[in-house]
Protein backbone atom coordinates (compact mmCIF):
# COMPACT_ATOMS: atom_id res chain seq x y z
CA UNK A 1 60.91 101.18 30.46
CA UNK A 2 63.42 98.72 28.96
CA UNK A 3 64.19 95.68 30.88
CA UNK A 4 67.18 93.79 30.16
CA UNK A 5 67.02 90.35 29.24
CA UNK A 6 67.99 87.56 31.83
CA UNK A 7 71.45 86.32 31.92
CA UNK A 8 72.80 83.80 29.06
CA UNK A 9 73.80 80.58 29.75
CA UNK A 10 77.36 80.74 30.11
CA UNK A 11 80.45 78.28 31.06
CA UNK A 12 82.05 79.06 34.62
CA UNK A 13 84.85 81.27 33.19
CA UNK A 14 86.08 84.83 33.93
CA UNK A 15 84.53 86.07 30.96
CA UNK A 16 80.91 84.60 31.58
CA UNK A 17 81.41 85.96 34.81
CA UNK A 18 81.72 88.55 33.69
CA UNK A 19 79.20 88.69 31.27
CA UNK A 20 76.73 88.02 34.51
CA UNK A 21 78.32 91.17 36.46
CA UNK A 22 77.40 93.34 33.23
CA UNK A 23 73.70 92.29 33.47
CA UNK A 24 73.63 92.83 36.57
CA UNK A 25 75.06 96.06 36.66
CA UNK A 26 72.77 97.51 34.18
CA UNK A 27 69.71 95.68 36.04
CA UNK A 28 70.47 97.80 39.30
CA UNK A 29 70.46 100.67 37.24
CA UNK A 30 66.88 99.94 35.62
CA UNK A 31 65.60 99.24 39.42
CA UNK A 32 67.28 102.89 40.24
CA UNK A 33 65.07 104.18 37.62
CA UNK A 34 61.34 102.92 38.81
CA UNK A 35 62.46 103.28 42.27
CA UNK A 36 62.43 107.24 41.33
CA UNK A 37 59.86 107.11 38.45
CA UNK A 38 62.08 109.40 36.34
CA UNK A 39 64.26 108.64 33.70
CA UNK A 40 68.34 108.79 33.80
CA UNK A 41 69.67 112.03 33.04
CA UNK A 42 73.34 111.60 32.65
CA UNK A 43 74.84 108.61 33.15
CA UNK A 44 78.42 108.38 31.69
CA UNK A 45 79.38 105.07 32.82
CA UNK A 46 76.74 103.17 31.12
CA UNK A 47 77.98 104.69 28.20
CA UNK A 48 81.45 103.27 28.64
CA UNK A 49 80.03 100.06 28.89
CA UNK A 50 78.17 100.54 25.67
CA UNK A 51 78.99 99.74 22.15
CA UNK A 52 78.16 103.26 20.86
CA UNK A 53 74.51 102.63 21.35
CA UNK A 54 72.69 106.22 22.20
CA UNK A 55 69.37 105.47 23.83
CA UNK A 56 68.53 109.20 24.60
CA UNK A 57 68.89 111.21 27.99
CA UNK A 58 65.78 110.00 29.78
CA UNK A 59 66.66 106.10 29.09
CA UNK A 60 69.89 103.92 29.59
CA UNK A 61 72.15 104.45 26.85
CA UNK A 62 73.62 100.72 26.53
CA UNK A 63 71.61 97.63 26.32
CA UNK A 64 72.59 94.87 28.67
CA UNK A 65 73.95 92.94 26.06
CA UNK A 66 76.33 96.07 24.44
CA UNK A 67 77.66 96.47 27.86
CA UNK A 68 78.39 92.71 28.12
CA UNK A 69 80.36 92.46 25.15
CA UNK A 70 81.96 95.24 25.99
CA UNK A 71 83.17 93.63 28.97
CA UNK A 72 84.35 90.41 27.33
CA UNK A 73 86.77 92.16 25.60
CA UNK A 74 88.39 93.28 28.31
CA UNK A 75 88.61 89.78 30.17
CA UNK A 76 88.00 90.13 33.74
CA UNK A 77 88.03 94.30 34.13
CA UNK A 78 84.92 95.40 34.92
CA UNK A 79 84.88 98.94 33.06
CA UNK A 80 86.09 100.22 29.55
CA UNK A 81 88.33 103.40 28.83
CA UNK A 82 86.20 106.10 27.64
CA UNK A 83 86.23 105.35 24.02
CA UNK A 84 83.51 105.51 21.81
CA UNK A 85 81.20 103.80 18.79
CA UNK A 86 83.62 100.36 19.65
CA UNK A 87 81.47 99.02 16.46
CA UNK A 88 83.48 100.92 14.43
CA UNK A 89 86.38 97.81 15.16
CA UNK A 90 83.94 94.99 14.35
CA UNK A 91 85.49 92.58 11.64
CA UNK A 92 84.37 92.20 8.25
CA UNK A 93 83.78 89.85 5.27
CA UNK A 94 84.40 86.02 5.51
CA UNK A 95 87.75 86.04 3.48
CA UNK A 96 89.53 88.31 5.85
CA UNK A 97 88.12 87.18 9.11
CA UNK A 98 89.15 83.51 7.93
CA UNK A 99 92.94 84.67 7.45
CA UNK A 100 92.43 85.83 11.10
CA UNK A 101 92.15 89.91 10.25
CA UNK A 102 95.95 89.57 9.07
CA UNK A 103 95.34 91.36 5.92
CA UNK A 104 96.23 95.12 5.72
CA UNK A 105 99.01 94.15 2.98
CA UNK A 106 96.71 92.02 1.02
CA UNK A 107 94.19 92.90 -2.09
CA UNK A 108 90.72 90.77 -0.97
CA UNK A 109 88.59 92.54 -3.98
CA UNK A 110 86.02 94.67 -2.23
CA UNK A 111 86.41 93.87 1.17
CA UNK A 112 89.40 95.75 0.81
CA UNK A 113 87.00 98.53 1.56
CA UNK A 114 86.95 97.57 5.46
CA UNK A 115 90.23 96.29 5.43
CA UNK A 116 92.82 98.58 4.09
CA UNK A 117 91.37 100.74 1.15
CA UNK A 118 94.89 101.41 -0.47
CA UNK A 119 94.34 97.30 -1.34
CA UNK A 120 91.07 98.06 -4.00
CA UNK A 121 93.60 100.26 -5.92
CA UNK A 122 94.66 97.82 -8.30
CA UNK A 123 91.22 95.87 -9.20
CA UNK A 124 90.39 94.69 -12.23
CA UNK A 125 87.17 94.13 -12.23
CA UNK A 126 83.92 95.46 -10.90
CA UNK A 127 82.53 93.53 -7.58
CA UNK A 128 79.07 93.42 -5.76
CA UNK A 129 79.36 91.73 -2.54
CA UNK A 130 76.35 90.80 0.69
CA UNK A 131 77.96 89.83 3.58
CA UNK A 132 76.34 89.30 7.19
CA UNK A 133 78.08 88.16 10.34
CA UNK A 134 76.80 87.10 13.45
CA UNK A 135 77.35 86.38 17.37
CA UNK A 136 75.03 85.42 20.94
CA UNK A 137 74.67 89.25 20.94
CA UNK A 138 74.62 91.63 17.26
CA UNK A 139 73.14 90.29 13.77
CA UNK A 140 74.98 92.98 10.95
CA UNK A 141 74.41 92.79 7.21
CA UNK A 142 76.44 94.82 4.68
CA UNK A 143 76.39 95.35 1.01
CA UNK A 144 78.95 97.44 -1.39
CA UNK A 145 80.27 97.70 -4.68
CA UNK A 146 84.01 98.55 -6.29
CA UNK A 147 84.46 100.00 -9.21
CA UNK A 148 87.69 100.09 -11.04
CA UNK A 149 88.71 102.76 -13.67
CA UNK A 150 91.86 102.62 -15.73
CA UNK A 151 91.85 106.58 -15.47
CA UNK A 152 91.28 107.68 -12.03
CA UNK A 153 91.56 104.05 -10.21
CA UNK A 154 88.71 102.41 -7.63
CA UNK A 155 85.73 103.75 -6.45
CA UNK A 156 84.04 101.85 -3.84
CA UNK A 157 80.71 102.15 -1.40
CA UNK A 158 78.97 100.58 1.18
CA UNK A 159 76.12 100.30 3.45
CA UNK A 160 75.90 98.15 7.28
CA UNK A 161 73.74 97.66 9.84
CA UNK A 162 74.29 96.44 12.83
CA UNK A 163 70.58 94.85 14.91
CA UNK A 164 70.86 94.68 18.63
CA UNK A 165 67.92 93.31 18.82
CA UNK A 166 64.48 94.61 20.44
CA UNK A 167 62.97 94.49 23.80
CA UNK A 168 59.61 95.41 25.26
CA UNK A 169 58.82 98.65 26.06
CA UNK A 170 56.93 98.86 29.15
CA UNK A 171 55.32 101.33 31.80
CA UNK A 172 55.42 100.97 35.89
CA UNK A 173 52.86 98.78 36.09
CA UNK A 174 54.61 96.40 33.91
CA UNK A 175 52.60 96.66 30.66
CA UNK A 176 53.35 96.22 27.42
CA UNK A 177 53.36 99.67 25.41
CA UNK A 178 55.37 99.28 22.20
CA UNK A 179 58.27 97.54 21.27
CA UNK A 180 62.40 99.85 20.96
CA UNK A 181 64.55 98.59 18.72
CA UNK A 182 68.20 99.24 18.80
CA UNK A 183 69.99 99.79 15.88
CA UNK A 184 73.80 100.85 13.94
CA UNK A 185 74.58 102.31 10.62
CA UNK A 186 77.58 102.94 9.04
CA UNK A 187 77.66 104.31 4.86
CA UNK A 188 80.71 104.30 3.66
CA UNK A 189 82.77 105.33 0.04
CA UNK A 190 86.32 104.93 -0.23
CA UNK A 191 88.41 105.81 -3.31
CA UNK A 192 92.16 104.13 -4.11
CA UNK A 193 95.26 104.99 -6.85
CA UNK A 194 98.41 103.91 -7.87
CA UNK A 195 100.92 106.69 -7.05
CA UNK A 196 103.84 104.57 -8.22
CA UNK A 197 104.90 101.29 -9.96
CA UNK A 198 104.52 99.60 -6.63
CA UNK A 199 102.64 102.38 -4.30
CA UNK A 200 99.19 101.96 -3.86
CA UNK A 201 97.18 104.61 -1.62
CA UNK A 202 93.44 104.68 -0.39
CA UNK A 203 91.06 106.85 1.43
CA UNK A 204 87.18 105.73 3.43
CA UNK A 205 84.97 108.11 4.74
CA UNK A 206 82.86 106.06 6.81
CA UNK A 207 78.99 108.49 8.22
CA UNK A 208 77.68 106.17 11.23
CA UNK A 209 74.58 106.51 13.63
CA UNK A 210 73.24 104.96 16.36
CA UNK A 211 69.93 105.17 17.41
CA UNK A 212 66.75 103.39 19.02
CA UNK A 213 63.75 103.39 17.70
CA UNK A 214 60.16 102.89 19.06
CA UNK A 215 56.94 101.29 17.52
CA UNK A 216 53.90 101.66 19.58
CA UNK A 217 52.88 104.20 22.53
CA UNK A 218 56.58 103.99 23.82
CA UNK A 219 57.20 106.57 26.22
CA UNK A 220 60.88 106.07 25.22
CA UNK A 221 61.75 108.68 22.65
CA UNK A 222 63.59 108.37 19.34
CA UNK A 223 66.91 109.25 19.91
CA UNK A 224 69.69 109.25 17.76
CA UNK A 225 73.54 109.99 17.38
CA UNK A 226 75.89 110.42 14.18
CA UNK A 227 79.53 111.20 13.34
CA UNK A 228 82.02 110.73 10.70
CA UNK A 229 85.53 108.94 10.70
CA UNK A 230 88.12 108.97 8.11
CA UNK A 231 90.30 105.68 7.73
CA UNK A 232 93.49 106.10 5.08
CA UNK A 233 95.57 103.47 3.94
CA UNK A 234 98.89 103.01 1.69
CA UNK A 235 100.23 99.24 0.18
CA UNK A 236 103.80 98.81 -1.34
CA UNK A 237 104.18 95.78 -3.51
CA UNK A 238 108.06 94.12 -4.05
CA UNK A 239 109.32 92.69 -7.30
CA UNK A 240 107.53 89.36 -9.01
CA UNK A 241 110.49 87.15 -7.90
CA UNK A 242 109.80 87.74 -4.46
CA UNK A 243 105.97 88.35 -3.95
CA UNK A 244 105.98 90.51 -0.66
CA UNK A 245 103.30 93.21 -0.05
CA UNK A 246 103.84 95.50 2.47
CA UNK A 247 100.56 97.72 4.05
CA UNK A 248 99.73 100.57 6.85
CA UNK A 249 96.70 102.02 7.56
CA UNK A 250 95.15 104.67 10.22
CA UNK A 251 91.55 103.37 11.11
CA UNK A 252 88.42 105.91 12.47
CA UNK A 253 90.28 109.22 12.33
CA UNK A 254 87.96 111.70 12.96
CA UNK A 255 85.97 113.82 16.12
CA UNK A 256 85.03 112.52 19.23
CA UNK A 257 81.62 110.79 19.71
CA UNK A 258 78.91 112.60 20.86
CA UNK A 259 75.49 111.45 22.65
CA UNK A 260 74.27 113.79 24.92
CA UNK A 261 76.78 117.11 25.39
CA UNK A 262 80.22 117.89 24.73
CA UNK A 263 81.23 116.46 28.36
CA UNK A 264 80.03 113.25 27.41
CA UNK A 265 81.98 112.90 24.23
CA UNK A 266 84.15 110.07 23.71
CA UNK A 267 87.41 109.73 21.80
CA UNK A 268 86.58 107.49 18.88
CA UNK A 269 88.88 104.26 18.60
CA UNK A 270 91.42 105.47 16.37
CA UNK A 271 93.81 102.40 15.61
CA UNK A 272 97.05 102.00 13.03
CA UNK A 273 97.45 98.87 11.67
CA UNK A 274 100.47 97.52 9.89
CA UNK A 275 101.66 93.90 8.51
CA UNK A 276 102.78 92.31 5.64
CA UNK A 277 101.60 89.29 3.36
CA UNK A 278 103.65 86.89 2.05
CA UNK A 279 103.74 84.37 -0.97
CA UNK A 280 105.30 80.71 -0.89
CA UNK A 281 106.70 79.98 -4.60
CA UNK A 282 107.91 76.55 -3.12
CA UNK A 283 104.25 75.09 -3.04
CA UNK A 284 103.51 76.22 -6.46
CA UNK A 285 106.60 74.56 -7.31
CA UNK A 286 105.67 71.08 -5.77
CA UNK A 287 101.97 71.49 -6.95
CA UNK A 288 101.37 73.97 -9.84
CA UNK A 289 97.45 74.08 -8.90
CA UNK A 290 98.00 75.43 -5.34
CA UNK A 291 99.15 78.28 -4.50
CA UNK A 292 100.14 79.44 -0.72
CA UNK A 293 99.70 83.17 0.95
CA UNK A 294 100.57 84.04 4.74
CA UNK A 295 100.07 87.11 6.30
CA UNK A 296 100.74 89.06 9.59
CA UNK A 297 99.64 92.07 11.55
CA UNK A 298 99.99 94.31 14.22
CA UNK A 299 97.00 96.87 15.38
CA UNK A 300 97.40 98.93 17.78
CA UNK A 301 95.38 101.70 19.84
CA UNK A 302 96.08 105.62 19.14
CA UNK A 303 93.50 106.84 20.56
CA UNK A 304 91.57 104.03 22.60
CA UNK A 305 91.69 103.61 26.79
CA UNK A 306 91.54 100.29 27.82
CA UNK A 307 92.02 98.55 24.21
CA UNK A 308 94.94 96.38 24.11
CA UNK A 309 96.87 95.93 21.15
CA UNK A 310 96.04 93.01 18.77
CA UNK A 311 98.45 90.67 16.86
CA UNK A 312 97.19 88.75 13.84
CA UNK A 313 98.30 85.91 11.60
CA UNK A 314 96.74 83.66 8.95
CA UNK A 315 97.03 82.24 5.59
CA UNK A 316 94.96 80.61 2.55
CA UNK A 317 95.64 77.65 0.52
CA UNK A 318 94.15 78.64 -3.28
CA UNK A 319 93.18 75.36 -5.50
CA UNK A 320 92.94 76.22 -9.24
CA UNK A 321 91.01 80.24 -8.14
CA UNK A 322 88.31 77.81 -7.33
CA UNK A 323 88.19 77.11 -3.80
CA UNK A 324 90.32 77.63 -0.83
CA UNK A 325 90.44 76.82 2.70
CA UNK A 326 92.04 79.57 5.37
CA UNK A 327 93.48 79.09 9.21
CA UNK A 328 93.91 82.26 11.10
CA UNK A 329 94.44 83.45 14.93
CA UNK A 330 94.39 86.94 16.34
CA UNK A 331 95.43 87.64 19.64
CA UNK A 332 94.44 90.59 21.71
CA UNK A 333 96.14 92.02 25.19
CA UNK A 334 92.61 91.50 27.82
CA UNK A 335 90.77 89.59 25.56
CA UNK A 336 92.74 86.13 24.27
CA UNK A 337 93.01 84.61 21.69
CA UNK A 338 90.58 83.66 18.77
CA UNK A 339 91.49 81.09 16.16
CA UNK A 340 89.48 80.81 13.05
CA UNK A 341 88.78 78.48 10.05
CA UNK A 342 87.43 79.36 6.77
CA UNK A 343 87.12 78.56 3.28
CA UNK A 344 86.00 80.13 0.12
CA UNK A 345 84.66 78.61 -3.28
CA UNK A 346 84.01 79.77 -6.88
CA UNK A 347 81.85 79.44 -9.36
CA UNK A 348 81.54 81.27 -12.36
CA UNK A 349 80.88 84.76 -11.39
CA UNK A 350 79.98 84.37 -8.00
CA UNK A 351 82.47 83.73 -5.00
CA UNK A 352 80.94 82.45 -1.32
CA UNK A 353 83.35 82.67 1.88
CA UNK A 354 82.38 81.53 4.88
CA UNK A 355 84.54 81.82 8.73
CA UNK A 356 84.09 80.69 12.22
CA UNK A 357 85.81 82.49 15.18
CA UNK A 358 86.02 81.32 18.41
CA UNK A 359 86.50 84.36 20.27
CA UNK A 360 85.89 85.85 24.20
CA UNK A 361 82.09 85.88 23.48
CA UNK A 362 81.99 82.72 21.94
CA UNK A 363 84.04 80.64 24.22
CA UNK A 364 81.83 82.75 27.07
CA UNK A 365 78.29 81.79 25.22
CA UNK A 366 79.38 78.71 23.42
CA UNK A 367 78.26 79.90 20.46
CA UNK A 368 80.81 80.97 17.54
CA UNK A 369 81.35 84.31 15.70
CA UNK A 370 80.67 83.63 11.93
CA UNK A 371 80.98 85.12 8.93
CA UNK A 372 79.69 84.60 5.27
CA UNK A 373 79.98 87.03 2.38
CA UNK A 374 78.96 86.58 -1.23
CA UNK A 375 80.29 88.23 -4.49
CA UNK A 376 79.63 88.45 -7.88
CA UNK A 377 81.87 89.66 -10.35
CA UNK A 378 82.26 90.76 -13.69
């Protein structure tokens, strides 16, 4: 039997009281369990609280701490709208997490790939990047490659995993049999074109899985559950004289999530996204060796219950293409606000960027969201 851990120290707000009313939730539900000596069956709210995290149909499906966060993005509500592998919305890459996620309009090199893939259509050069990011709750790793071809345009492919961390595995009597491990994956490949002078378009097929996993005599089974999703994306690009890029995309198109039966089946959390990034000539004028970029966004739900719709803005301040520093803020409807600070730095070949968000779960387990992601390019 999995036992959730104890509560995290939190600060005496709505969302760590939140946090506490998760834990406990899921807690009752684990005493159901030995009180009857059988396993659960079907339970369908768990999974709402879950972050897509399939634990089989004898076992909870969410871990204390998926349901949790969960629940700090919706402030003070106690449940989530049906909707489905909520990993799928997780922020990426410490360039665009430091402009504060405003950057469906912009070209960031490969993260591109999780961003907006029509902005990888007009690379230049091939890029290998590692990137991890990291809260109280998840640890997730990624690493991808974009190719560019002069022919056919940018090819591009990924791998991420997402740990949830382990947790004992343990029968009635309270003794140690094994240790479950509870784990994400997403592979992804995206491919992006120029369809006209300033019309760039973009595709991502994006397989994902979650599962646990067992080591030991676990009486907890490995259990598993996959699906595809579909994000496409299209950037226009103005004249020289006045550097405006405009970009759109449609995120996790595709069929709902499955875990146990087609009654349990959740919508996934389709979004569309749309902003523009801007250029300021006028600092470049004052200071030829900087150069000035703002951007802004608007995402919002197409398919999602109980996700609120999420504005963006940031910008980065570029010193010779050798380092930069980046101030961003996204604000979602149930959640807050989350302001973030980055900065990036060059040398050579290889590029390091590096953010800090203080979002719901941070502010809730005063410890921040970061990100840091390192490329190398030729």
């Amino acid at each position: 039997m999995w036992i959730p851990p104890p509560d995290a120290e939190v600060r005496r707000t709505t969302v760590g009281r939140t946090l506490r009313r998760g834990v406990a939730w899921v807690r009752a539900a684990v005493a159901r369990v030995r009180s009857r000596g059988t396993g659960i069956t079907h339970q369908h709210d768990t999974e709402r609280f879950a972050i897509g995290t399939a634990l089989g149909s004898r076992v909870l499906r969410a871990s204390a701490v998926a349901a949790t966060l969960t629940c700090a993005s919706r402030g003070v509500q106690a449940q989530v709208g049906s909707t489905g592998a909520l990993f799928l919305l997780q922020p990426s890459g410490g360039r665009g997490t430091g402009m504060g996620d405003a950057v469906v309009a912009d070209t960031l090199g490969i993260e591109s790939h999780w961003w907006n893939p029509a902005g990888l259509a007009r690379q230049s050069k091939t890029e290998v990047m590692a990137q991890g990011w990291r809260n109280f709750f998840f640890t997730t790793t990624a690493v991808g490659i974009a190719k560019p071809s002069k022919r056919i345009g940018t090819v591009a492919a990924s791998l991420t995993f997402m740990d949830l961390g382990t947790q004992p595995s343990v029968d009635d009597a309270g003794n140690e049999q094994g240790q479950l491990f509870f784990r994400n994956w997403i592979a992804a490949a995206s491919y992006a074109t120029t369809v006209a002078r300033r019309v760039d378009v973009g595709l991502t097929y994006r397989f994902f899985q979650t599962r646990i996993d067992c080591s030991g005599a676990c009486v907890v089974p490995v259990s598993s559950s996959s699906s595809s999703a579909v994000d496409v994306g299209v950037r226009y690009t103005t004249s020289t004289t006045l550097p405006i890029a405009l970009g759109a995309s449609v995120i996790n198109i595709g069929p709902s999530f499955q875990v146990n039966d087609q009654e349990q089946s959740d919508p996934l959390p389709t979004a569309f996204d749309a902003g523009a990034t801007v250029g300021v000539p006028a600092v470049t004028r004052r200071a030829k060796d900087l150069r000035l970029r703002i951007g802004t966004s608007v995402r919002v739900p197409v398919a999602s219950e109980g996700l609120g719709v999420s504005l963006r803005t940031g910008g980065e301040l570029l010193w010779q293409d050798r380092a930069s520093l980046r101030l961003g803020y996204t604000y979602q409807r149930g959640a807050g606000g989350a302001p973030t600070v980055g900065f990036g730095v060059k040398v050579e070949r290889l590029i390091l960027d590096f953010s800090v968000r203080q979002d719901a779960v941070a502010r809730a387990t005063s410890q921040p969201t970061t990100f840091v992601s390192l490329r190398f390019v030729r």
